[in-house]
PDB file of N, CA and C in Angstrom:
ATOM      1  N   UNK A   1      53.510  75.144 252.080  1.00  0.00           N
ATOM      2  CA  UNK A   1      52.823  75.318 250.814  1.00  0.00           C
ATOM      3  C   UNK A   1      52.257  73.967 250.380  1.00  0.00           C
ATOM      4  N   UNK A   2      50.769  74.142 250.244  1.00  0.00           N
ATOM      5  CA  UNK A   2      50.610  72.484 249.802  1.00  0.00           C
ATOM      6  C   UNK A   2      49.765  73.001 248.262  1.00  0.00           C
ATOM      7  N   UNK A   3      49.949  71.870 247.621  1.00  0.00           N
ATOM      8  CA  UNK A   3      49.871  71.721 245.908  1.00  0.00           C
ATOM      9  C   UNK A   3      48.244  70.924 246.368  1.00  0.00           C
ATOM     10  N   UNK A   4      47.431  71.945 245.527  1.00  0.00           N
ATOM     11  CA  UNK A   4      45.990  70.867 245.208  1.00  0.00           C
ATOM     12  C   UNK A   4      45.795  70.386 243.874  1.00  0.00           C
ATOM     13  N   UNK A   5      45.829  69.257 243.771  1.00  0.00           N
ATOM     14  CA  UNK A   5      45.596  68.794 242.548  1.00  0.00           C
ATOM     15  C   UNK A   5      44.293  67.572 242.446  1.00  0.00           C
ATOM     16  N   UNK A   6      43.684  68.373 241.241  1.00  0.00           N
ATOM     17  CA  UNK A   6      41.879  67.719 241.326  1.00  0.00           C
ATOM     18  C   UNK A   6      42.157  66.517 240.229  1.00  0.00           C
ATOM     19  N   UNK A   7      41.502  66.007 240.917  1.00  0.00           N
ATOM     20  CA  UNK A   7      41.429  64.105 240.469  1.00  0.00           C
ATOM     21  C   UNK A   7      39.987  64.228 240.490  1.00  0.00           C
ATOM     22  N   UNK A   8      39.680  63.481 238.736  1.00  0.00           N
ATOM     23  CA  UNK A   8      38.089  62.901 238.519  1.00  0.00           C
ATOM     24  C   UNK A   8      38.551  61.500 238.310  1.00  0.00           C
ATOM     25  N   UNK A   9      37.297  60.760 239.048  1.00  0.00           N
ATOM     26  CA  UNK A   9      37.124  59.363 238.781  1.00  0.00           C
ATOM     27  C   UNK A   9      37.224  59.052 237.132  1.00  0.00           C
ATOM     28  N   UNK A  10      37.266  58.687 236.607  1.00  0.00           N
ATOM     29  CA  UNK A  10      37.921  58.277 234.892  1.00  0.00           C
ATOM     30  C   UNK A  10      35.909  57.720 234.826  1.00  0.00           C
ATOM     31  N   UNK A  11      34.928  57.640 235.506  1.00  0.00           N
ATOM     32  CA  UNK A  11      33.623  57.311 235.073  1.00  0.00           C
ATOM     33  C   UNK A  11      33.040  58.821 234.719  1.00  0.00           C
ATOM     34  N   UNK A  12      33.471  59.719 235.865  1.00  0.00           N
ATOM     35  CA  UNK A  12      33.148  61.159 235.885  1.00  0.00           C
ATOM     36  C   UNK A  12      33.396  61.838 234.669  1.00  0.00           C
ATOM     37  N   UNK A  13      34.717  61.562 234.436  1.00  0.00           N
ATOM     38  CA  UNK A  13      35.439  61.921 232.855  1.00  0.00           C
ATOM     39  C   UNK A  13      34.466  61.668 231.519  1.00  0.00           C
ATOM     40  N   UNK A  14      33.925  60.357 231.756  1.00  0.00           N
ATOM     41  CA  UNK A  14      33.216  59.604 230.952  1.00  0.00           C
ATOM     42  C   UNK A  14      32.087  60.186 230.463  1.00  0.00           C
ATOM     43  N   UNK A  15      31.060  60.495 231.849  1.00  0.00           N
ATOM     44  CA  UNK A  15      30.110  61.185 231.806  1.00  0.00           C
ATOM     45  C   UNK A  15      30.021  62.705 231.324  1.00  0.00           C
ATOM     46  N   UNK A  16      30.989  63.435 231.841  1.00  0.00           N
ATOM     47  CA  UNK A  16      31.489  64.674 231.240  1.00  0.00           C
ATOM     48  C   UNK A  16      31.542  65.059 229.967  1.00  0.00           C
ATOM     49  N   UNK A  17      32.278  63.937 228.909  1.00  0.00           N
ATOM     50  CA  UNK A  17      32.091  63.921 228.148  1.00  0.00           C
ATOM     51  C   UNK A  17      31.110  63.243 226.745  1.00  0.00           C
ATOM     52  N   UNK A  18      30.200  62.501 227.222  1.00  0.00           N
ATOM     53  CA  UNK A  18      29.435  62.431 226.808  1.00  0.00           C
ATOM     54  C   UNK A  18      28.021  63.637 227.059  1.00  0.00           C
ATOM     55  N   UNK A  19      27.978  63.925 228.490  1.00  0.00           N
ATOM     56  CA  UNK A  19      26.915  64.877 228.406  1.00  0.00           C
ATOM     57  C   UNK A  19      27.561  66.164 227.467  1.00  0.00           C
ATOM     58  N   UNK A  20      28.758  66.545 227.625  1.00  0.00           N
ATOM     59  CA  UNK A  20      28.764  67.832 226.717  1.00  0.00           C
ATOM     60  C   UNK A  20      28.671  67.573 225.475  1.00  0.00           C
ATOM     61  N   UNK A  21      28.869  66.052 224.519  1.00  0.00           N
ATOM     62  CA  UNK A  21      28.668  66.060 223.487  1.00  0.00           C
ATOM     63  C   UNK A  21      27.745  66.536 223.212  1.00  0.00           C
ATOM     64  N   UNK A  22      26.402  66.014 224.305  1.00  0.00           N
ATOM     65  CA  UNK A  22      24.783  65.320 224.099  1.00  0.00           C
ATOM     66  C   UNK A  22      24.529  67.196 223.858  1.00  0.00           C
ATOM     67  N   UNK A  23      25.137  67.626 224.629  1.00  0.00           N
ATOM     68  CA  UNK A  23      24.471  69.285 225.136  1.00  0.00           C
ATOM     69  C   UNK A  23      25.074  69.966 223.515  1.00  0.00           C
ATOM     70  N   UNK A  24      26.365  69.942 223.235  1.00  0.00           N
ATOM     71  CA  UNK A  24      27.119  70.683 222.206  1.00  0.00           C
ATOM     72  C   UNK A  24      26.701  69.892 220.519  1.00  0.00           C
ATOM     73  N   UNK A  25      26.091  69.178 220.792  1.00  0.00           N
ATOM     74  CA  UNK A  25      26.507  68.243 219.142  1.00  0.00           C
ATOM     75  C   UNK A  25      27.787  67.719 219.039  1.00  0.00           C
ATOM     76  N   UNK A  26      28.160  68.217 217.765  1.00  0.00           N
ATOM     77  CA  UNK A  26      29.599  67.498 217.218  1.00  0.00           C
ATOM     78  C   UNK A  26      30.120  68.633 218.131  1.00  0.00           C
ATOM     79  N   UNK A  27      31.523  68.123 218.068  1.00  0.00           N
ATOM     80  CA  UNK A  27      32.605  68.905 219.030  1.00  0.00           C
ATOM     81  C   UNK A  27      34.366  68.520 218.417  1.00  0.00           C
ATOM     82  N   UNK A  28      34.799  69.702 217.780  1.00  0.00           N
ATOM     83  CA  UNK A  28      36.295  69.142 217.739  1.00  0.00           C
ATOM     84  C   UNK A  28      36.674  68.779 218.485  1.00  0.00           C
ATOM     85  N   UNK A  29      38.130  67.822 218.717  1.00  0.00           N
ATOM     86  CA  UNK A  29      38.838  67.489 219.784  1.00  0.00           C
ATOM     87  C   UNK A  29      39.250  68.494 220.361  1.00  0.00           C
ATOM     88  N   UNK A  30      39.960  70.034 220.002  1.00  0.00           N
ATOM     89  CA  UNK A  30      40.234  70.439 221.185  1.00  0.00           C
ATOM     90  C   UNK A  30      38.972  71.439 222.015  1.00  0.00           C
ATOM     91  N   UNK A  31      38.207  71.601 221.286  1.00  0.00           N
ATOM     92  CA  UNK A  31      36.943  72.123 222.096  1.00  0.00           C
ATOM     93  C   UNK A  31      36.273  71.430 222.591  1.00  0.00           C
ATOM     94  N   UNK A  32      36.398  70.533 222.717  1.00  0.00           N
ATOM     95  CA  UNK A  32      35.942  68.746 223.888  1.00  0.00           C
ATOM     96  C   UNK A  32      36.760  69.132 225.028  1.00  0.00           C
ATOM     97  N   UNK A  33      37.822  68.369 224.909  1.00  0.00           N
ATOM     98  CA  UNK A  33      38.808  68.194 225.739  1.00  0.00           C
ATOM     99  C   UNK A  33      38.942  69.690 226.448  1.00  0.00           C
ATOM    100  N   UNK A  34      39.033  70.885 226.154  1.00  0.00           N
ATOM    101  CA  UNK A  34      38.768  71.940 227.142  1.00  0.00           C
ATOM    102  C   UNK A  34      37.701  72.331 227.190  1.00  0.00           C
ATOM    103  N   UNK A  35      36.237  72.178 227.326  1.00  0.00           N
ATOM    104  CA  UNK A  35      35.131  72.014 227.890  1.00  0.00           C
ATOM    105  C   UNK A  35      35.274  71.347 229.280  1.00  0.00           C
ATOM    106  N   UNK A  36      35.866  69.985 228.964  1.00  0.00           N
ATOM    107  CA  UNK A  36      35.418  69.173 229.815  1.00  0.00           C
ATOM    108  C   UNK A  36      37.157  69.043 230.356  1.00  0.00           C
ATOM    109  N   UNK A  37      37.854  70.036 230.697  1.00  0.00           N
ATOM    110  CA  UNK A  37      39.246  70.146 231.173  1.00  0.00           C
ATOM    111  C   UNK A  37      39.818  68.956 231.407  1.00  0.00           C
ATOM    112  N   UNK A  38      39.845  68.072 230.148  1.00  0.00           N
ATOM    113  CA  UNK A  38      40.579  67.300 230.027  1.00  0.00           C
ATOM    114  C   UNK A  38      42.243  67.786 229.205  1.00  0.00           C
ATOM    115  N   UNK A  39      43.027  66.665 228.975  1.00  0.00           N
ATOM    116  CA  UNK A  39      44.511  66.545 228.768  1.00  0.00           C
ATOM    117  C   UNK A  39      44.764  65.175 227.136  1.00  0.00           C
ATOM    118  N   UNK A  40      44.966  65.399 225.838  1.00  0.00           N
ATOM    119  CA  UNK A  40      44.735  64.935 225.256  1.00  0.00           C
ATOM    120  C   UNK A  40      45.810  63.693 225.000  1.00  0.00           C
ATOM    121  N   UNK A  41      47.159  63.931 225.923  1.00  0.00           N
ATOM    122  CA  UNK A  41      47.817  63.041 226.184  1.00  0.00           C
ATOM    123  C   UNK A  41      47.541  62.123 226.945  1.00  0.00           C
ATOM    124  N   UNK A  42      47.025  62.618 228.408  1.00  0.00           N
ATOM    125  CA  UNK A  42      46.059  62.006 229.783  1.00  0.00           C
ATOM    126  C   UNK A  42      45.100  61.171 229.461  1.00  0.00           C
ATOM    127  N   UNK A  43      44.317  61.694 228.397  1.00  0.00           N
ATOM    128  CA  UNK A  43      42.844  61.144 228.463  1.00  0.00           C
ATOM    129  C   UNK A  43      42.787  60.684 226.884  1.00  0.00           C
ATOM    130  N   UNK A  44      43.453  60.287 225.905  1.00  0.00           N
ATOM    131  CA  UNK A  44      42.839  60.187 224.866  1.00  0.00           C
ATOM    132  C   UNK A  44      42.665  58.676 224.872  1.00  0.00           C
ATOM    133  N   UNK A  45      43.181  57.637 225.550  1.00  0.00           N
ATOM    134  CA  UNK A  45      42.539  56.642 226.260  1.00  0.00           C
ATOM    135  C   UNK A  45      41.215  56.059 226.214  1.00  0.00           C
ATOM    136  N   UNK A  46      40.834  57.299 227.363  1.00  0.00           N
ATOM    137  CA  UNK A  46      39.332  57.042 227.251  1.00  0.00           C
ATOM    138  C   UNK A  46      38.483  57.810 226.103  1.00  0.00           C
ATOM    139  N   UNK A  47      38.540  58.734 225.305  1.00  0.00           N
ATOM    140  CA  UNK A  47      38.270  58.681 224.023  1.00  0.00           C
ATOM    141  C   UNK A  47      37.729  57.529 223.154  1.00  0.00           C
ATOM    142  N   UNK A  48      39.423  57.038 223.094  1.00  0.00           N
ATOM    143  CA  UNK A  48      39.405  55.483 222.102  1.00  0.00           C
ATOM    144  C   UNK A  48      38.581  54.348 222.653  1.00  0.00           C
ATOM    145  N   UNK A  49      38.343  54.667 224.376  1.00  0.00           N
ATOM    146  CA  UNK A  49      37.409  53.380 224.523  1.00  0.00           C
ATOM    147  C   UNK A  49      36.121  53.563 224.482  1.00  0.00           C
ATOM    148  N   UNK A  50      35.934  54.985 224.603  1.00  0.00           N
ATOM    149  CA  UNK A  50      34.461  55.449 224.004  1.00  0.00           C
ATOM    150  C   UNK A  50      33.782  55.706 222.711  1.00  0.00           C
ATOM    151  N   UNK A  51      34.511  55.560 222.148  1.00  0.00           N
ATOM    152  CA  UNK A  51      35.130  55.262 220.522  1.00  0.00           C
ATOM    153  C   UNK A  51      34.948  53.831 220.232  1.00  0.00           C
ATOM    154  N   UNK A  52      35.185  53.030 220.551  1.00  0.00           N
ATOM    155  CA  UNK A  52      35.127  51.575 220.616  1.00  0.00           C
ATOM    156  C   UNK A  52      33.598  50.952 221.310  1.00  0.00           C
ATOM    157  N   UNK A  53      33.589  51.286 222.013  1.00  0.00           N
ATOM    158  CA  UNK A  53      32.381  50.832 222.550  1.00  0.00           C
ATOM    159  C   UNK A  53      31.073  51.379 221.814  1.00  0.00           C
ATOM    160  N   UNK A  54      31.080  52.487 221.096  1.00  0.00           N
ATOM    161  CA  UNK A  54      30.165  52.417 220.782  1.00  0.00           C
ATOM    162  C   UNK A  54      29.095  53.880 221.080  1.00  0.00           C
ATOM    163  N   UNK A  55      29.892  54.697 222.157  1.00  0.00           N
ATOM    164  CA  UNK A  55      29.332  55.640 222.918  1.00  0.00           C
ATOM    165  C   UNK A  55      29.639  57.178 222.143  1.00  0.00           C
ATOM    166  N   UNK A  56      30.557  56.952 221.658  1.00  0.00           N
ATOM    167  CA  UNK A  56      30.943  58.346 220.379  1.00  0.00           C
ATOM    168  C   UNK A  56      31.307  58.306 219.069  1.00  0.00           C
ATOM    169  N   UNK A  57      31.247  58.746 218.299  1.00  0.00           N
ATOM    170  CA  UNK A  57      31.784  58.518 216.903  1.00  0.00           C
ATOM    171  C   UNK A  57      32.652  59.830 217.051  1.00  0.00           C
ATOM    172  N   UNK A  58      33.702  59.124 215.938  1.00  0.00           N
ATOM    173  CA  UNK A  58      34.851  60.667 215.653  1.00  0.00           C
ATOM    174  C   UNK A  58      34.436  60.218 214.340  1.00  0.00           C
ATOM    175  N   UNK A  59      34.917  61.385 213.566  1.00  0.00           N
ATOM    176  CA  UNK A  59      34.832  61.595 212.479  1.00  0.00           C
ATOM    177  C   UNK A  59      36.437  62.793 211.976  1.00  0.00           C
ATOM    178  N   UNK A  60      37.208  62.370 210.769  1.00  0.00           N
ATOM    179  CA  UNK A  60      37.705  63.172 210.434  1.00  0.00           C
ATOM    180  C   UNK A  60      38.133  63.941 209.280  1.00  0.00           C
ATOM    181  N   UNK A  61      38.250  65.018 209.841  1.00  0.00           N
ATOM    182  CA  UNK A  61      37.998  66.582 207.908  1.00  0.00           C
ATOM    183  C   UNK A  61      39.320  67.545 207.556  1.00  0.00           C
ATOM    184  N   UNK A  62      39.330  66.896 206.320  1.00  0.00           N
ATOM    185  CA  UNK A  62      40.249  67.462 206.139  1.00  0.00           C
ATOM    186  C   UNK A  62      40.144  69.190 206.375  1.00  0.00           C
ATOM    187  N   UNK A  63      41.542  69.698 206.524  1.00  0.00           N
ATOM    188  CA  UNK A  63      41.840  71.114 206.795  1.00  0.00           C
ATOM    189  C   UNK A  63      42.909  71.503 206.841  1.00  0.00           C
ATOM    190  N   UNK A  64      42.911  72.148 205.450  1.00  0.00           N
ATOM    191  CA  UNK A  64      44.573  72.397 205.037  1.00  0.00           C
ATOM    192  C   UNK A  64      45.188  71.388 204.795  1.00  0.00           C
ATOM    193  N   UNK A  65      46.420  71.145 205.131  1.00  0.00           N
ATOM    194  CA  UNK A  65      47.069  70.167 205.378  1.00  0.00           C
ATOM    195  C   UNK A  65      47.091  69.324 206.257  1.00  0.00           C
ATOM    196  N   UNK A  66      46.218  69.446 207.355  1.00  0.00           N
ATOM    197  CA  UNK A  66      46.041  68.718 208.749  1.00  0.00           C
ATOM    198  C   UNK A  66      44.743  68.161 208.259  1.00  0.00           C
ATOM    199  N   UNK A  67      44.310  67.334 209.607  1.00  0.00           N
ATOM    200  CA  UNK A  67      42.389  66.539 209.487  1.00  0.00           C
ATOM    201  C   UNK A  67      41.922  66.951 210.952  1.00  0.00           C
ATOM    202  N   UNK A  68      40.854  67.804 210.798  1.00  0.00           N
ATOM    203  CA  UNK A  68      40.357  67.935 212.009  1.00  0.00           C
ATOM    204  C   UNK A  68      39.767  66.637 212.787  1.00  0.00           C
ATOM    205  N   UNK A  69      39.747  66.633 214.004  1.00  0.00           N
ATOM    206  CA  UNK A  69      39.096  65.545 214.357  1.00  0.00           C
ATOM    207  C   UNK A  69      37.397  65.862 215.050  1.00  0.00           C
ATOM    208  N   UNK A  70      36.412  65.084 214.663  1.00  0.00           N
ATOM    209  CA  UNK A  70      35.447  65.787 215.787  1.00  0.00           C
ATOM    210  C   UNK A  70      34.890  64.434 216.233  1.00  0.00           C
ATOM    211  N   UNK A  71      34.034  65.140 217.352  1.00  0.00           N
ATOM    212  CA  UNK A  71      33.520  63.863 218.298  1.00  0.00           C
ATOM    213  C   UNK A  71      31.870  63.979 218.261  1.00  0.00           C
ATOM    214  N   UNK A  72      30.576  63.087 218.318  1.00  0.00           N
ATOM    215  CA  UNK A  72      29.590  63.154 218.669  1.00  0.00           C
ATOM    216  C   UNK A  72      28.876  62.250 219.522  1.00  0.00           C
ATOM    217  N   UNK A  73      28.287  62.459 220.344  1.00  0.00           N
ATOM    218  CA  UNK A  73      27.892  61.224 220.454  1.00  0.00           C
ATOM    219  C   UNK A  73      26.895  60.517 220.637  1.00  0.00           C
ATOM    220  N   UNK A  74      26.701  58.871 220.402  1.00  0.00           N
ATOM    221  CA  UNK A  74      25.318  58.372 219.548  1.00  0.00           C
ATOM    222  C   UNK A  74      24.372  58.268 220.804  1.00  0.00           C
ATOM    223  N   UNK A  75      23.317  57.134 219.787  1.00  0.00           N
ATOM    224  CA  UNK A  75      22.640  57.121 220.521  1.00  0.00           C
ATOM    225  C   UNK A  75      22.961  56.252 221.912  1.00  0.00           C
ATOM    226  N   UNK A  76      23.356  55.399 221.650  1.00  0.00           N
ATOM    227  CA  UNK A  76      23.891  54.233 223.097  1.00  0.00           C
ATOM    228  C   UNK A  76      24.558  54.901 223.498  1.00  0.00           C
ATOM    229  N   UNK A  77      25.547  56.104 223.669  1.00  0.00           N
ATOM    230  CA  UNK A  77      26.047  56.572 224.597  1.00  0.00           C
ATOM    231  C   UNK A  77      25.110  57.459 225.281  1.00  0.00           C
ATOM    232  N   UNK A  78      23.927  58.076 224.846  1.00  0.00           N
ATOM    233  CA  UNK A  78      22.789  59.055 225.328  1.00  0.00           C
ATOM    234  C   UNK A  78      22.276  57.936 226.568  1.00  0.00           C
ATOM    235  N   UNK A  79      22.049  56.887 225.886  1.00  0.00           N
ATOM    236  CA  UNK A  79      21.609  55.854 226.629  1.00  0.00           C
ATOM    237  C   UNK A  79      22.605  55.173 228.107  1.00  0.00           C
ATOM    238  N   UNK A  80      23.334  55.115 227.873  1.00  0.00           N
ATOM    239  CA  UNK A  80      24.560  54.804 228.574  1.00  0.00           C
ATOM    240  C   UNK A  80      24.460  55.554 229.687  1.00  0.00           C
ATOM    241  N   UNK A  81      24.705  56.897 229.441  1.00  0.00           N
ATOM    242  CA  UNK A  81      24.553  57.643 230.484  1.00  0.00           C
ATOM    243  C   UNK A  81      23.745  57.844 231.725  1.00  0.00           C
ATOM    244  N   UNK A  82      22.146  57.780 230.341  1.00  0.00           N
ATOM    245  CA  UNK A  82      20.730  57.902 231.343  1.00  0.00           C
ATOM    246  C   UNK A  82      20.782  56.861 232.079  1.00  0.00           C
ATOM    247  N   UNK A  83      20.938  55.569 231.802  1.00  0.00           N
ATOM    248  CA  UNK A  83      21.138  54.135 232.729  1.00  0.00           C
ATOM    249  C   UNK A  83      21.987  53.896 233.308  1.00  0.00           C
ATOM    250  N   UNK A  84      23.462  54.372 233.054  1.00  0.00           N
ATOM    251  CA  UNK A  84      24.190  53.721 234.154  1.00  0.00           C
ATOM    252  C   UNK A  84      25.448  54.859 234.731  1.00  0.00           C
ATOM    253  N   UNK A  85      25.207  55.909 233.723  1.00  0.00           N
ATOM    254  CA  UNK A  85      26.328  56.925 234.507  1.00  0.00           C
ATOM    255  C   UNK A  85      25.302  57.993 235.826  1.00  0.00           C
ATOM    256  N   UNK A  86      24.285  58.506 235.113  1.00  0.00           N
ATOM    257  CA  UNK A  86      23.418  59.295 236.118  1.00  0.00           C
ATOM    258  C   UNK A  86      22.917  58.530 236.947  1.00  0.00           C
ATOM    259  N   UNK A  87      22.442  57.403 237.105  1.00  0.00           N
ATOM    260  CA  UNK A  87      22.540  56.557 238.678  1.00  0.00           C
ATOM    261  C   UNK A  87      23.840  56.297 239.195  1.00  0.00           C
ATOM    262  N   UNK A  88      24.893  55.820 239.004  1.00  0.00           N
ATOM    263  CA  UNK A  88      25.672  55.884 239.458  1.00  0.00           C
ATOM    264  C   UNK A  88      26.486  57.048 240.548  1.00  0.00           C
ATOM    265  N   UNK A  89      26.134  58.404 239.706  1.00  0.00           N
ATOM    266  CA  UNK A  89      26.947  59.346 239.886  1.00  0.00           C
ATOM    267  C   UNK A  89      25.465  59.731 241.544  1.00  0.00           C
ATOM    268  N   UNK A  90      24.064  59.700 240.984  1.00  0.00           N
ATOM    269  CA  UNK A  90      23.701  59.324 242.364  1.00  0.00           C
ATOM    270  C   UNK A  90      23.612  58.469 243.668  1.00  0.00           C
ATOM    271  N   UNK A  91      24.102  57.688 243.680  1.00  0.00           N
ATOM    272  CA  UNK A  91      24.657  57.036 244.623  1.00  0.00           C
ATOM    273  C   UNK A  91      26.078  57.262 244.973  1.00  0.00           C
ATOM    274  N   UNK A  92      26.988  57.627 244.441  1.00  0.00           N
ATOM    275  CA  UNK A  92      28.292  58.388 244.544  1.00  0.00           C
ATOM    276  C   UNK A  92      28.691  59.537 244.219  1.00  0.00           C
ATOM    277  N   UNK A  93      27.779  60.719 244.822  1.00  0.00           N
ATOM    278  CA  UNK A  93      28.509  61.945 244.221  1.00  0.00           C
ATOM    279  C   UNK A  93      29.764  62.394 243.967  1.00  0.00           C
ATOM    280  N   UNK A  94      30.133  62.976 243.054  1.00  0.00           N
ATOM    281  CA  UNK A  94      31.228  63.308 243.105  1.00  0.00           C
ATOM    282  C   UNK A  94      31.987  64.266 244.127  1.00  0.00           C
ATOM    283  N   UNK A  95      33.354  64.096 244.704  1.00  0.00           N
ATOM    284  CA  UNK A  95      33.531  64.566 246.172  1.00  0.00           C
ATOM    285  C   UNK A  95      33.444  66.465 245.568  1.00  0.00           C
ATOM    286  N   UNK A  96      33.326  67.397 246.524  1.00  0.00           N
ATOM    287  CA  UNK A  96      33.362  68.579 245.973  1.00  0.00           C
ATOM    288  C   UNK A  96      34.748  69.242 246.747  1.00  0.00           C
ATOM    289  N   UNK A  97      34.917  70.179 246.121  1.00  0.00           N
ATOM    290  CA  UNK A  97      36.346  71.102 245.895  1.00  0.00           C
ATOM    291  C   UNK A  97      35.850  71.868 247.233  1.00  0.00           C
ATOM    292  N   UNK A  98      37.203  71.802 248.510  1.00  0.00           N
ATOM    293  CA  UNK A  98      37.124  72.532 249.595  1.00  0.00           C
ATOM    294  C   UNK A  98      36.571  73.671 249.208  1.00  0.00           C
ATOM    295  N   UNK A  99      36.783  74.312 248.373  1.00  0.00           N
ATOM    296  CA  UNK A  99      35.797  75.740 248.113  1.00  0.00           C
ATOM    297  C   UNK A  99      35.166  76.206 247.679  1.00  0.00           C
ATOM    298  N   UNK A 100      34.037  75.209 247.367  1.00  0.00           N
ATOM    299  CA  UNK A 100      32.670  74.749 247.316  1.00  0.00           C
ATOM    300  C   UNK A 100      31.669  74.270 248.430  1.00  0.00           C
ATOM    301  N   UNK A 101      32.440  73.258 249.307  1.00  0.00           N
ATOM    302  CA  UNK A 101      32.157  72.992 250.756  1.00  0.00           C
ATOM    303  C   UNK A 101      32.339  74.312 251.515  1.00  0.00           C
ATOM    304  N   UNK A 102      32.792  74.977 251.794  1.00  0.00           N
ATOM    305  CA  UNK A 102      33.112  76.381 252.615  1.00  0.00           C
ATOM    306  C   UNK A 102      32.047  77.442 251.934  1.00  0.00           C
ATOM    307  N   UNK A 103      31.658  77.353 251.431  1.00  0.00           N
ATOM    308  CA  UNK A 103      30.539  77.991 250.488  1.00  0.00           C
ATOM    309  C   UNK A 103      30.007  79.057 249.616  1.00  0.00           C
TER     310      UNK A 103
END
């Protein structure tokens, strides 16, 4: 019995989530993070450094007693992408899932 477990490059992640912002608008955190089948323990990491840099804004609303969180993202991350994640990701595709290759 062998266990497959799918690994994205943490740039892939990156890109992922910025294009679904670009595609969705604003996006709560957990309708981000399962869009783009991420893990909010795993990945909120890169969030905060996309958050920091400059590439997303969160914003947060109150609700109820809790604060929703949501994500968008700006313009330098639109930019970001077009310049250095979508060349990138062409010159290194991302590897594809044996059952995708088999066809």
């Amino acid at each position: 019995m062998s266990l497959s477990h799918e690994y994205r490059d943490r740039i892939y992640i990156r890109k992922d989530i910025i294009l679904k912002l670009a595609e969705h608008g604003e996006m709560n955190q957990t309708s981000l993070l399962s869009y783009c089948g991420l893990n909010l323990m795993k990945h909120k990491d890169i969030l905060e450094s996309l958050e920091r840099k400059g590439f997303i804004k969160k914003t947060e609303e109150p609700w109820g007693n809790k604060k929703m969180i949501k994500y968008a993202v700006t313009q330098k991350g639109r930019e970001f992408c077009k310049l250095v994640l979508e060349p990138y990701e062409e010159v290194f595709p991302r590897k594809q899932k044996k059952s995708e290759e088999q066809g």
